[in-house]
N, C-alpha and C. Protein backbone atom coordinates (compact mmCIF):
# COMPACT_ATOMS: atom_id res chain seq x y z
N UNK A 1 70.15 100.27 149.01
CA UNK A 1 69.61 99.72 147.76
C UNK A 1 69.38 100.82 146.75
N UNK A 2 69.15 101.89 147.48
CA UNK A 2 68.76 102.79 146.54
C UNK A 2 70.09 103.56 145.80
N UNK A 3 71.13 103.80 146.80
CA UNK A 3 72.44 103.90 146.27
C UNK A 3 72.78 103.48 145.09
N UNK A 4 72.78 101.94 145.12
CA UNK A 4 73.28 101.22 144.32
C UNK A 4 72.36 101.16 143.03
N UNK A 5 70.89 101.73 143.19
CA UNK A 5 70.43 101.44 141.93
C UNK A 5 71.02 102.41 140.62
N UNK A 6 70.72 104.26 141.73
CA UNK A 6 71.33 104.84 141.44
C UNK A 6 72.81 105.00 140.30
N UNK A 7 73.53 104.23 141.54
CA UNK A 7 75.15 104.17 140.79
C UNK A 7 74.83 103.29 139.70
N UNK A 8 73.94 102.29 139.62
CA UNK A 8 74.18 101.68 138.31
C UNK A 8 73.31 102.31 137.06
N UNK A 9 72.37 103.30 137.19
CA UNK A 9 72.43 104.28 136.01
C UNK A 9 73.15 104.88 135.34
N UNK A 10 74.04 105.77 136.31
CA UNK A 10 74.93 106.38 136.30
C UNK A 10 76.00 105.59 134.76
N UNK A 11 76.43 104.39 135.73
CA UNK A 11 77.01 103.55 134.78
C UNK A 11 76.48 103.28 133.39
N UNK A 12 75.46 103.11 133.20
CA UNK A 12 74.79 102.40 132.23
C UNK A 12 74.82 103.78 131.23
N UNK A 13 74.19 104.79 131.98
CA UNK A 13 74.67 106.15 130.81
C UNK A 13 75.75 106.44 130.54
N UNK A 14 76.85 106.11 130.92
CA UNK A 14 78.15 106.43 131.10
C UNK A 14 78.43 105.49 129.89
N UNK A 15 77.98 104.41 129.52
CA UNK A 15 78.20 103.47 128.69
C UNK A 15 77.96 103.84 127.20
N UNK A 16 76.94 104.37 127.27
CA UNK A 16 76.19 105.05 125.90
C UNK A 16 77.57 105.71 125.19
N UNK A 17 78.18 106.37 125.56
CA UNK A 17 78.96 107.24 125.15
C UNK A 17 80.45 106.83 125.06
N UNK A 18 80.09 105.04 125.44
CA UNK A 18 81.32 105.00 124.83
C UNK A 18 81.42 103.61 123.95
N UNK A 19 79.88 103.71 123.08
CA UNK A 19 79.94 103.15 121.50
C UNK A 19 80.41 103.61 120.93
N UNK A 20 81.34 102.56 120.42
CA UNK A 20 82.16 103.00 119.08
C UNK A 20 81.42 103.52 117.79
N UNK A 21 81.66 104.31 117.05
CA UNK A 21 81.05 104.78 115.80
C UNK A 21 80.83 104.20 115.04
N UNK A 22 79.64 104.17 113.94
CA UNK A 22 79.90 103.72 113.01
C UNK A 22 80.82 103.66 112.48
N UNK A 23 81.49 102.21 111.44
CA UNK A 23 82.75 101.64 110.97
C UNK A 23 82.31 102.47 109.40
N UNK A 24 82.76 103.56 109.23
CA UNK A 24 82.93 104.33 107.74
C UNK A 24 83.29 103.96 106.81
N UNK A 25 83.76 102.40 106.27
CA UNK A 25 83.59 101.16 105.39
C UNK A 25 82.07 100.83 105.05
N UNK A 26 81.54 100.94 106.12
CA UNK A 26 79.89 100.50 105.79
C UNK A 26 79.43 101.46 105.03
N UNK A 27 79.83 102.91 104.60
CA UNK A 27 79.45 103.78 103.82
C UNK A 27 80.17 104.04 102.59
N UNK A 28 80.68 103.01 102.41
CA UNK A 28 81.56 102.93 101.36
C UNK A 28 80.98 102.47 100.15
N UNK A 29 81.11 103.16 99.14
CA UNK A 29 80.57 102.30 97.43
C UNK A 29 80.58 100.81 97.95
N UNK A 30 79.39 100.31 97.13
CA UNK A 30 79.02 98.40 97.51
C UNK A 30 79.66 98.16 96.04
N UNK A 31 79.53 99.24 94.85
CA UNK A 31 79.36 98.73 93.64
C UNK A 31 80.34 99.33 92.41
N UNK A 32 80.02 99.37 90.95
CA UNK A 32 81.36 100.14 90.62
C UNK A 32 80.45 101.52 89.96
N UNK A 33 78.96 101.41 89.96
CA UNK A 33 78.30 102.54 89.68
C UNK A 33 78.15 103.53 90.98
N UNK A 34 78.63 102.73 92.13
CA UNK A 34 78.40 104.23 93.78
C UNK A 34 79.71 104.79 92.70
N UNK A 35 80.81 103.89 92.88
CA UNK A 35 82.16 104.57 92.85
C UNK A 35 82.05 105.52 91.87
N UNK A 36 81.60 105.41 90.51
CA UNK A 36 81.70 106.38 89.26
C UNK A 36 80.76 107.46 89.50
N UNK A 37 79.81 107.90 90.61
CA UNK A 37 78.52 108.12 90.63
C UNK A 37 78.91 109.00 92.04
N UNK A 38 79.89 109.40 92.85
CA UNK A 38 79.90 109.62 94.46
C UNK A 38 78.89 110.09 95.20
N UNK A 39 77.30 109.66 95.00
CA UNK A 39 76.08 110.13 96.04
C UNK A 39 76.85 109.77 97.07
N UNK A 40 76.81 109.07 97.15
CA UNK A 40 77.00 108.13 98.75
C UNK A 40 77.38 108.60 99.77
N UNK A 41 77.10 107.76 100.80
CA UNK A 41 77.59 108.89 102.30
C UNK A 41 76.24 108.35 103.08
N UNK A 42 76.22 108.33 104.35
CA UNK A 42 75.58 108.32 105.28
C UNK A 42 74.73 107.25 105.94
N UNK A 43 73.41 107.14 105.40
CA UNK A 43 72.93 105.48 105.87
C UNK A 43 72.78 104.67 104.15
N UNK A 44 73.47 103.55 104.47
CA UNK A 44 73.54 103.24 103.23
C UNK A 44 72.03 102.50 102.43
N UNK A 45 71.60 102.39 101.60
CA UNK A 45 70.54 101.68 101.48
C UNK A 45 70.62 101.53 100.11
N UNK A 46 69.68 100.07 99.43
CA UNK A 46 69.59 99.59 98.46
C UNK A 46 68.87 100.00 97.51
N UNK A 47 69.56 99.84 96.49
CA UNK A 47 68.29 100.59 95.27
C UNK A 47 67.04 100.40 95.21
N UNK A 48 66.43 99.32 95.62
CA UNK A 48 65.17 99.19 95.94
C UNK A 48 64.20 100.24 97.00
N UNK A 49 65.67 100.19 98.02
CA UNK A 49 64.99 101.54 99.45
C UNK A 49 65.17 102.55 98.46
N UNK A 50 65.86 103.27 97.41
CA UNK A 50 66.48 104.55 97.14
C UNK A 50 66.30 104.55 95.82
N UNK A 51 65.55 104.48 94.78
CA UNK A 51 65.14 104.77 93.59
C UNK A 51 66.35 105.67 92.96
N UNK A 52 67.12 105.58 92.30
CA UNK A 52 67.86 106.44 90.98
C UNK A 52 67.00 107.63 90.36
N UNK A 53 66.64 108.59 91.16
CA UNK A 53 66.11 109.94 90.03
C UNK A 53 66.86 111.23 89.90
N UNK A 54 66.65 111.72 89.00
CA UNK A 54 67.43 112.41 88.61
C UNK A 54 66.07 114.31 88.24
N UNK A 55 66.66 114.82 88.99
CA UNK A 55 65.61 116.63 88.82
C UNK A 55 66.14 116.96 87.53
N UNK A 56 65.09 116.88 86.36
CA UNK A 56 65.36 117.64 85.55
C UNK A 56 64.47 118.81 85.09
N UNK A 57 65.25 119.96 85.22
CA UNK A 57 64.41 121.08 85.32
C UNK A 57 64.40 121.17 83.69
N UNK A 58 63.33 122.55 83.61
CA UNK A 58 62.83 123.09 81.80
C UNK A 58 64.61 123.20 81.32
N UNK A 59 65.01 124.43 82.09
CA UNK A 59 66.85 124.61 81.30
C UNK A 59 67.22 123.65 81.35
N UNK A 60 67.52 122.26 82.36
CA UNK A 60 68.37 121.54 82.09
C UNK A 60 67.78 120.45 80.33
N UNK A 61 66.86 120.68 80.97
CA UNK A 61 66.20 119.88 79.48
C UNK A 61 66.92 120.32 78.17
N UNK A 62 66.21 121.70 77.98
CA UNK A 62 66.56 122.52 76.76
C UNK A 62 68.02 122.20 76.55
N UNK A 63 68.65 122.33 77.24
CA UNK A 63 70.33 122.34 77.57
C UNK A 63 70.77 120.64 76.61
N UNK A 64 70.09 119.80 77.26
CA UNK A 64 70.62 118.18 77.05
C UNK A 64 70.02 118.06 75.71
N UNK A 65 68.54 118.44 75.12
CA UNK A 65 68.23 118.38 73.81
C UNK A 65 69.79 119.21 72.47
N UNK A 66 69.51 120.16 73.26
CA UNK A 66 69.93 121.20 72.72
C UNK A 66 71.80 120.43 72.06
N UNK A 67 72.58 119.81 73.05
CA UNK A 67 73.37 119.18 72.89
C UNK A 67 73.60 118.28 71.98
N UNK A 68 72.21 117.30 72.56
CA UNK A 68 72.26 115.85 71.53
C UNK A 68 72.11 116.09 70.11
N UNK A 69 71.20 117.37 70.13
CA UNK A 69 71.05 117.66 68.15
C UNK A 69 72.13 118.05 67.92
N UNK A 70 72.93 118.97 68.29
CA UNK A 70 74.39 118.88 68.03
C UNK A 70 75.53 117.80 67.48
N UNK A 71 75.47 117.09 68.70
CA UNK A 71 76.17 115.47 68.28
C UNK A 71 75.85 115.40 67.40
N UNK A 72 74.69 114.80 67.28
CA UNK A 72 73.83 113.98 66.08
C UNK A 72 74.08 114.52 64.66
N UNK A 73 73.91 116.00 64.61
CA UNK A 73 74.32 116.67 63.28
C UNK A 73 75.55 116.70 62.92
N UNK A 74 76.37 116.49 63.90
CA UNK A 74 77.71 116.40 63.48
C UNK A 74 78.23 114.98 63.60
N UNK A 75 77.68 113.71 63.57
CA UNK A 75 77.73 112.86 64.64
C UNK A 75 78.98 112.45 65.52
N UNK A 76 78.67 112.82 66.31
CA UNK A 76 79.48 112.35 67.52
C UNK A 76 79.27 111.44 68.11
N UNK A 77 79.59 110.64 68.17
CA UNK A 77 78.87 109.33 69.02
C UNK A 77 78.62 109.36 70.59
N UNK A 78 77.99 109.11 71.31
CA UNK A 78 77.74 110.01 72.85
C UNK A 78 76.66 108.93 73.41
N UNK A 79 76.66 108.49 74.67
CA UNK A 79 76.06 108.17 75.31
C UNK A 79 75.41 108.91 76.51
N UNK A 80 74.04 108.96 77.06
CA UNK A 80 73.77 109.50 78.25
C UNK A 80 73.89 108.58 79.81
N UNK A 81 74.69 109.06 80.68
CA UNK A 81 74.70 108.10 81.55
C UNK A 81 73.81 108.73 82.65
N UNK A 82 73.81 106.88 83.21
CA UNK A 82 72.98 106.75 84.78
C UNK A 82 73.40 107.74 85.70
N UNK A 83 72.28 108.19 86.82
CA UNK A 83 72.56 108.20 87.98
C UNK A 83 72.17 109.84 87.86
N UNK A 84 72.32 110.40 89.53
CA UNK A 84 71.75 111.32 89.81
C UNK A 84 72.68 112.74 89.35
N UNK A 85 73.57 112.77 88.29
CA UNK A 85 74.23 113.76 87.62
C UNK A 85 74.08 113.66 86.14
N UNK A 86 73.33 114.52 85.68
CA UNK A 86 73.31 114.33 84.12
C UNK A 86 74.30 114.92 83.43
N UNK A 87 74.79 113.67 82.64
CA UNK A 87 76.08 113.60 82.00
C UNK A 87 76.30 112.78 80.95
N UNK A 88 76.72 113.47 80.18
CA UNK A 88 76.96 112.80 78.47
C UNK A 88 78.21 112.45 78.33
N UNK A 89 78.71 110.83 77.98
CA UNK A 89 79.88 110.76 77.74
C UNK A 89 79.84 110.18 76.32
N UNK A 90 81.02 111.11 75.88
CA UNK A 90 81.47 110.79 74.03
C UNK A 90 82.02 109.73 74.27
N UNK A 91 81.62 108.67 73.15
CA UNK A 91 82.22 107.48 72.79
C UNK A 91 82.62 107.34 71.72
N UNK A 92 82.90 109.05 70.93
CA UNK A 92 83.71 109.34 70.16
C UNK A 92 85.42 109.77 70.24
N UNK A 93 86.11 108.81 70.21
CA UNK A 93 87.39 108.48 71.35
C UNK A 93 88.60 109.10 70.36
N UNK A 94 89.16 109.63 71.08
CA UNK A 94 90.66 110.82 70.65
C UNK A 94 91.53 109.35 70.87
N UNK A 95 92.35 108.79 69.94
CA UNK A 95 93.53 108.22 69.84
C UNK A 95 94.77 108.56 69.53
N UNK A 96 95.32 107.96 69.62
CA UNK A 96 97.37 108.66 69.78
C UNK A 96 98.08 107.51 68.93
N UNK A 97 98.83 107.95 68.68
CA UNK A 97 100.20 107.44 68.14
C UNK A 97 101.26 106.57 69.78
N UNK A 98 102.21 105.78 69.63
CA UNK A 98 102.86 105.44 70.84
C UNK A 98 103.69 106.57 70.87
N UNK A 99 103.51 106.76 72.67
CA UNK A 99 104.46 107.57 73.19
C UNK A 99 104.19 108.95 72.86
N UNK A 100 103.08 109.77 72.18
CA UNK A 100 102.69 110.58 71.71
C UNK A 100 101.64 110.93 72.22
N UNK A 101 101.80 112.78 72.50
CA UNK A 101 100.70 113.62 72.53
C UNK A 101 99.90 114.18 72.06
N UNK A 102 100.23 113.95 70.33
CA UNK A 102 99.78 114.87 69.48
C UNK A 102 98.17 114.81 68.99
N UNK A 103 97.47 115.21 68.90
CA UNK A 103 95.95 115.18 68.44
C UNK A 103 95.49 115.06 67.03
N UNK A 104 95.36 114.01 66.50
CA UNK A 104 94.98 113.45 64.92
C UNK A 104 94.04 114.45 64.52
N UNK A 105 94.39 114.91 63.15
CA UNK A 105 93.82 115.54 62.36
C UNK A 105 92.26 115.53 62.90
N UNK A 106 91.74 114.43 62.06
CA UNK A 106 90.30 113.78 62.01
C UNK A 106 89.80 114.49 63.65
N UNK A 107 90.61 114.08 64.69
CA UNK A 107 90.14 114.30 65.82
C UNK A 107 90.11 115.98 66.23
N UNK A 108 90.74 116.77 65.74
CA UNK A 108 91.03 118.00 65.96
C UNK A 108 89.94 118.54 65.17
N UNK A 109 89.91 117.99 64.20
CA UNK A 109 88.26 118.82 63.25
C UNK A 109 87.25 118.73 64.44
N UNK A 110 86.29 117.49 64.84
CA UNK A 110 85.45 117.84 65.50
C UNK A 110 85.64 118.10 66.97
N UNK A 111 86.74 118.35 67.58
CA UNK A 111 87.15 119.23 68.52
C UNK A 111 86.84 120.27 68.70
N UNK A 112 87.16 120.89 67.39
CA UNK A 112 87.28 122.02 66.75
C UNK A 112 85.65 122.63 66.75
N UNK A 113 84.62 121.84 66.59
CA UNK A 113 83.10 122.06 66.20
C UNK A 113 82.73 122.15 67.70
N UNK A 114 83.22 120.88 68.46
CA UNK A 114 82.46 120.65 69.89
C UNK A 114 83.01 122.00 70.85
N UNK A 115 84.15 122.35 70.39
CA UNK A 115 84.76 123.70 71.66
C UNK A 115 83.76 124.96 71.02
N UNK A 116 83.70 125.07 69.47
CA UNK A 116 82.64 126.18 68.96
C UNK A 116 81.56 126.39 69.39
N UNK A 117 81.10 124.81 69.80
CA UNK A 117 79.53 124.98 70.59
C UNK A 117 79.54 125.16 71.87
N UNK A 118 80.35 124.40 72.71
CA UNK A 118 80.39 124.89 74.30
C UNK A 118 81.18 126.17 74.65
N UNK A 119 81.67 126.92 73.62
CA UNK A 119 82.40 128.39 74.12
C UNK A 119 80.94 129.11 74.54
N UNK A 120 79.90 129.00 73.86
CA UNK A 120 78.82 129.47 74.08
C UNK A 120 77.70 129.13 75.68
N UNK A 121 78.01 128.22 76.16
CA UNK A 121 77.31 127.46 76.96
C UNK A 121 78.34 127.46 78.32
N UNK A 122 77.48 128.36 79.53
CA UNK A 122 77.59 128.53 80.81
C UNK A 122 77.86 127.49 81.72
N UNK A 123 76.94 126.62 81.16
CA UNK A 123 75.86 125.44 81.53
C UNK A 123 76.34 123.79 81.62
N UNK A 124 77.36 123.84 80.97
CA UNK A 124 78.33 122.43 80.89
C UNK A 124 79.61 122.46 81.09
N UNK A 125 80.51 121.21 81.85
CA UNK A 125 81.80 121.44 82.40
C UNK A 125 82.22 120.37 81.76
N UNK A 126 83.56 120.18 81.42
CA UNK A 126 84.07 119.26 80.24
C UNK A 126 85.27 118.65 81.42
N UNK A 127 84.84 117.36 81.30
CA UNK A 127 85.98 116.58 82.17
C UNK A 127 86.91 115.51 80.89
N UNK A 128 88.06 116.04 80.55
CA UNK A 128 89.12 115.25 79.94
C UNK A 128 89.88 114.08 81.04
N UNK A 129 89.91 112.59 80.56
CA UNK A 129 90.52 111.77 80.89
C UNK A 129 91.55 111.37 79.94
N UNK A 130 92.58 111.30 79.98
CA UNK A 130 93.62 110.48 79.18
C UNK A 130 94.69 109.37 80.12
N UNK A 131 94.64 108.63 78.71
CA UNK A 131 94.93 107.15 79.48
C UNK A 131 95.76 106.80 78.42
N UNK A 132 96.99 105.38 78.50
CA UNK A 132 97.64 105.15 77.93
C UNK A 132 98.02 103.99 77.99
N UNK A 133 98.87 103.06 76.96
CA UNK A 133 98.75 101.73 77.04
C UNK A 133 100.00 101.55 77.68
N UNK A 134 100.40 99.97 77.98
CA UNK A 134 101.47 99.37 79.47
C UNK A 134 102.70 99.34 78.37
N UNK A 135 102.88 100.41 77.24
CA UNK A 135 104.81 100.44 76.69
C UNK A 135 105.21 101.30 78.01
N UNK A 136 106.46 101.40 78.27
CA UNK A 136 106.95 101.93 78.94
C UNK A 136 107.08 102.09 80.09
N UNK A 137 107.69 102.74 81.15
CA UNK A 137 107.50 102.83 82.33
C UNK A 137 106.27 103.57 82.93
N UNK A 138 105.22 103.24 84.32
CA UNK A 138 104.22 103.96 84.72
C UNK A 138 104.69 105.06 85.32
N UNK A 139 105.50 105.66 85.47
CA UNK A 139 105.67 107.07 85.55
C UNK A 139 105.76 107.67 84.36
N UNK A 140 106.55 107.79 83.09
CA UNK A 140 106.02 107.67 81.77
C UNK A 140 104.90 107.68 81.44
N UNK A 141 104.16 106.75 81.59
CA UNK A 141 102.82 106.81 81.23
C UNK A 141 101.71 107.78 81.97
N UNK A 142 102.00 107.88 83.57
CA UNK A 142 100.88 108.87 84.09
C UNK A 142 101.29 110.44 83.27
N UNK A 143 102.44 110.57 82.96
CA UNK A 143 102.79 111.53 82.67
C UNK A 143 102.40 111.97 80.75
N UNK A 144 102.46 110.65 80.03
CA UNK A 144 102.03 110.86 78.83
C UNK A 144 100.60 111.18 79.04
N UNK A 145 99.65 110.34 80.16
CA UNK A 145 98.15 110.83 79.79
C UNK A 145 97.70 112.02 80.15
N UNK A 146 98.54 112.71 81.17
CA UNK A 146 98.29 113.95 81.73
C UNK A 146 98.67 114.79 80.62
N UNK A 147 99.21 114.26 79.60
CA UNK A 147 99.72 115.81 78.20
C UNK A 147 98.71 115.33 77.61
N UNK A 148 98.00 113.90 77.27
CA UNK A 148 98.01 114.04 76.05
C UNK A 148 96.35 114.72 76.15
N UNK A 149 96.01 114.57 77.92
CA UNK A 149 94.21 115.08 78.42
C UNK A 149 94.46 116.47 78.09
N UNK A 150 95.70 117.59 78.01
CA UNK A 150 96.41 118.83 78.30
C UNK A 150 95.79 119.27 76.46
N UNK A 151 96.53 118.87 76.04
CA UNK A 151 96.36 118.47 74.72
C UNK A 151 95.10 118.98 74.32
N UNK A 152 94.15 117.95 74.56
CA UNK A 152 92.81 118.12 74.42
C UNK A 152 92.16 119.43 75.08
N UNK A 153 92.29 119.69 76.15
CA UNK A 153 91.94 120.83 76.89
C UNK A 153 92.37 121.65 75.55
N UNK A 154 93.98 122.34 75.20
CA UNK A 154 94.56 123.17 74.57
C UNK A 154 93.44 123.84 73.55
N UNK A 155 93.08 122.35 72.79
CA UNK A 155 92.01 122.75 71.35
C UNK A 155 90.71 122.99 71.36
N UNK A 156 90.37 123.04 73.07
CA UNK A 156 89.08 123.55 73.28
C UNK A 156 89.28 125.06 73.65
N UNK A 157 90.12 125.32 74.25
CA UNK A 157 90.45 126.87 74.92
C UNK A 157 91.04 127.59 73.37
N UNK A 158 91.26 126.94 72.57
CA UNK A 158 91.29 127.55 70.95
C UNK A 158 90.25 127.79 70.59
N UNK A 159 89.07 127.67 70.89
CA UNK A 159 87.84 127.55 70.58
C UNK A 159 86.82 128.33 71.55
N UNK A 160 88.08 129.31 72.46
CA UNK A 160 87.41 130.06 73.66
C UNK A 160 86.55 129.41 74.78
N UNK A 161 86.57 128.04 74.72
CA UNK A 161 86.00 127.41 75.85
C UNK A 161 86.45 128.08 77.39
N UNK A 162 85.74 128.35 77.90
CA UNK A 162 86.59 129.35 79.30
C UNK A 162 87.46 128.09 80.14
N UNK A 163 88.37 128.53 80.58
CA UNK A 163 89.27 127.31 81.04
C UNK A 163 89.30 126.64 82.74
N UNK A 164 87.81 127.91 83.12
CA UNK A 164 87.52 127.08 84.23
C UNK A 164 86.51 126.04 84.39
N UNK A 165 86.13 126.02 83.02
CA UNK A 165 84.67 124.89 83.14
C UNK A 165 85.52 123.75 82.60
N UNK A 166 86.95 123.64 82.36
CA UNK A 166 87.31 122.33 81.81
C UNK A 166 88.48 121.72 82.70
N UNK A 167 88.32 120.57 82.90
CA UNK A 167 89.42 119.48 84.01
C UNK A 167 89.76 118.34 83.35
N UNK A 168 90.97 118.38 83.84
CA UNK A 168 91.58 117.18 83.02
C UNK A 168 92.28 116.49 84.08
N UNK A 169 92.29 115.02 83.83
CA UNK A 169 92.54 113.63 84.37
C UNK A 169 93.33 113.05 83.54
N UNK A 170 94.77 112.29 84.49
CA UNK A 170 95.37 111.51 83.60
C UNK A 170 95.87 110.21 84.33
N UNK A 171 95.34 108.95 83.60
CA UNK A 171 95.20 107.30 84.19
C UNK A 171 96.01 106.89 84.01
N UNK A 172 97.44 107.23 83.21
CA UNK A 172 98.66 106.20 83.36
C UNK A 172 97.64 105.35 82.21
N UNK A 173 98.63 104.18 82.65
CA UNK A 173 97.68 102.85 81.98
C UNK A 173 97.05 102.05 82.85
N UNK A 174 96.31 102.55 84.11
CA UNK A 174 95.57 101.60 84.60
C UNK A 174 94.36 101.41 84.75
N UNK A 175 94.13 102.02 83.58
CA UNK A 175 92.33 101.80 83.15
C UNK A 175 92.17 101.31 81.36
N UNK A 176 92.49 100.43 81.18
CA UNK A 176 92.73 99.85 80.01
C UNK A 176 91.58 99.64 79.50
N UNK A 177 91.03 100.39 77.88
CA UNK A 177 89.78 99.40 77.58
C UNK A 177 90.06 98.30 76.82
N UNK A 178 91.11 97.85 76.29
CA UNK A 178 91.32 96.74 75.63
C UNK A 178 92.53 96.05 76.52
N UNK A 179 92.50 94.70 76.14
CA UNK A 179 94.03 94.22 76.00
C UNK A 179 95.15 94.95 75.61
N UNK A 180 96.38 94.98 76.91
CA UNK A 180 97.77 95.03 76.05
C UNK A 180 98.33 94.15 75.64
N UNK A 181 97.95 93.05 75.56
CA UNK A 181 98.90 91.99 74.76
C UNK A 181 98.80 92.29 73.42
N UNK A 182 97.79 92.71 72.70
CA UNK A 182 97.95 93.18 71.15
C UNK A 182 98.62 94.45 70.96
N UNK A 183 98.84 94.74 69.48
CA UNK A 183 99.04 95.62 68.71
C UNK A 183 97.48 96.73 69.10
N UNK A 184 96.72 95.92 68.60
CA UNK A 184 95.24 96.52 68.29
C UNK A 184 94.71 96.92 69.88
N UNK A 185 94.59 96.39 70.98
CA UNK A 185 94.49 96.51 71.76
C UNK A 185 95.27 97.63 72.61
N UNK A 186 96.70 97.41 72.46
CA UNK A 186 97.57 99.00 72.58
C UNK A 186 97.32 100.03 71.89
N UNK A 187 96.42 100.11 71.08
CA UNK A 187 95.93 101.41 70.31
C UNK A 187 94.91 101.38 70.70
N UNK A 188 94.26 100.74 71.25
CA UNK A 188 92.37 101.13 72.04
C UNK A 188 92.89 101.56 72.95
N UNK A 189 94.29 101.27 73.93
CA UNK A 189 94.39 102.39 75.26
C UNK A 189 95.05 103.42 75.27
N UNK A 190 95.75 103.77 73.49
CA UNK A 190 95.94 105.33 74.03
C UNK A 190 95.22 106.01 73.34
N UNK A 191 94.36 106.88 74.26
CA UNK A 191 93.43 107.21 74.33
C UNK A 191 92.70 108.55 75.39
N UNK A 192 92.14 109.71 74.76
CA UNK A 192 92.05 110.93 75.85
C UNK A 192 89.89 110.27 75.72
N UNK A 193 89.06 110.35 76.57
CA UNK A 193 87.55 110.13 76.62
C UNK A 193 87.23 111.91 77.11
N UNK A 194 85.87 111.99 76.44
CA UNK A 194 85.22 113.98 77.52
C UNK A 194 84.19 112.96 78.08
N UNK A 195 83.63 113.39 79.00
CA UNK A 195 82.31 113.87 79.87
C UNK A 195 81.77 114.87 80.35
N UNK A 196 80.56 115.15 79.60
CA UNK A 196 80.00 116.72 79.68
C UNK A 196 79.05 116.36 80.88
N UNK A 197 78.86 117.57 81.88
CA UNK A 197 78.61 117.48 82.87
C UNK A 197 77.60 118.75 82.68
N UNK A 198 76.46 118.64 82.72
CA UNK A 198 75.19 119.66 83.09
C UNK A 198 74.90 120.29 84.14
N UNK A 199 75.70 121.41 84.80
CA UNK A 199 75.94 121.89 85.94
C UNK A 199 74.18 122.72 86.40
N UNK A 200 73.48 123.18 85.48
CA UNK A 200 72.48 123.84 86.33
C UNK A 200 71.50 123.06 85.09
């Protein structure tokens, strides 16, 4: 009897070790703010368990003031977004011509102001996205948004922006903010967006 109680410990520990793992789907973004946002990872829990805060130290402060009076004096139009990375995205939007890389006047002036102010600044990393509307073929197109984000980079590094604090992204056309069935709507998606990123 005692054998057998034995052997069936044995077993029973033997068992432990052969639960399957957690299914790494369950740690997956629930939402489209995990996805834009990548905290995530590990035990997942609800905003209610996990409060949204964000450390903002004295520099980072000075830093984000210091920015927004910028915009503002020049106005730039800019939003501050959610979540535990402080980050300013311009909703002052670089548009294109079809099939074109080239950077509009109007848009190259305050390019021109915003690379003057961050050549100076350690402290912020400039993420270029460019995106483009559904003319043409999507190889074509990943390839127009990748010049036309290139583009944008170009007229900041004119402006001595150091060229490792800046990254560029290019969406093809599959992040559309308007309709392509219009005219008007194909000119809301070609289009390069920044997001300034407050690294310390």
């Amino acid at each position: 009897m005692r054998t057998s109680l034995s052997l069936l410990c044995i077993l029973l520990s033997g068992c432990s070790s052969l639960i399957a793992p957690p299914n790494m789907l369950d740690t997956a973004p629930k939402n489209e703010e995990a996805l834009i946002y990548p905290d995530w990872g590990g035990e997942v829990k609800t905003q209610a368990e996990q409060p949204v805060t964000r450390e903002v130290t004295p520099k980072r402060s000075e830093t984000r003031e210091s920015l927004q009076a910028f915009l503002q004096r020049n106005r730039i139009e800019y939003q501050l977004l959610p979540g535990n990375h402080m980050m300013i995205h311009l909703t002052e939007i670089i548009h294109f011509k079809t099939a074109s890389a080239e950077v509009s006047a109007d848009s190259t002036r305050w390019i021109g102001l915003l690379g003057d102010y961050l050549s100076s600044r350690e402290d912020i990393d400039i993420v270029i996205d460019g995106h483009a509307d559904s003319t043409g073929t999507s190889g074509f197109n990943n390839s127009l948004s990748e010049r036309r984000a290139e583009e944008v980079k170009k007229q900041l590094l004119m402006s001595q922006v150091p060229e490792h604090r800046v990254y560029t992204r290019g969406y093809g056309e599959y992040l559309p903010a308007c309709s392509n069935r219009s005219i008007n709507g194909r000119k809301c998606n070609r289009r390069v967006e920044l997001t300034l990123i407050f690294t310390r």
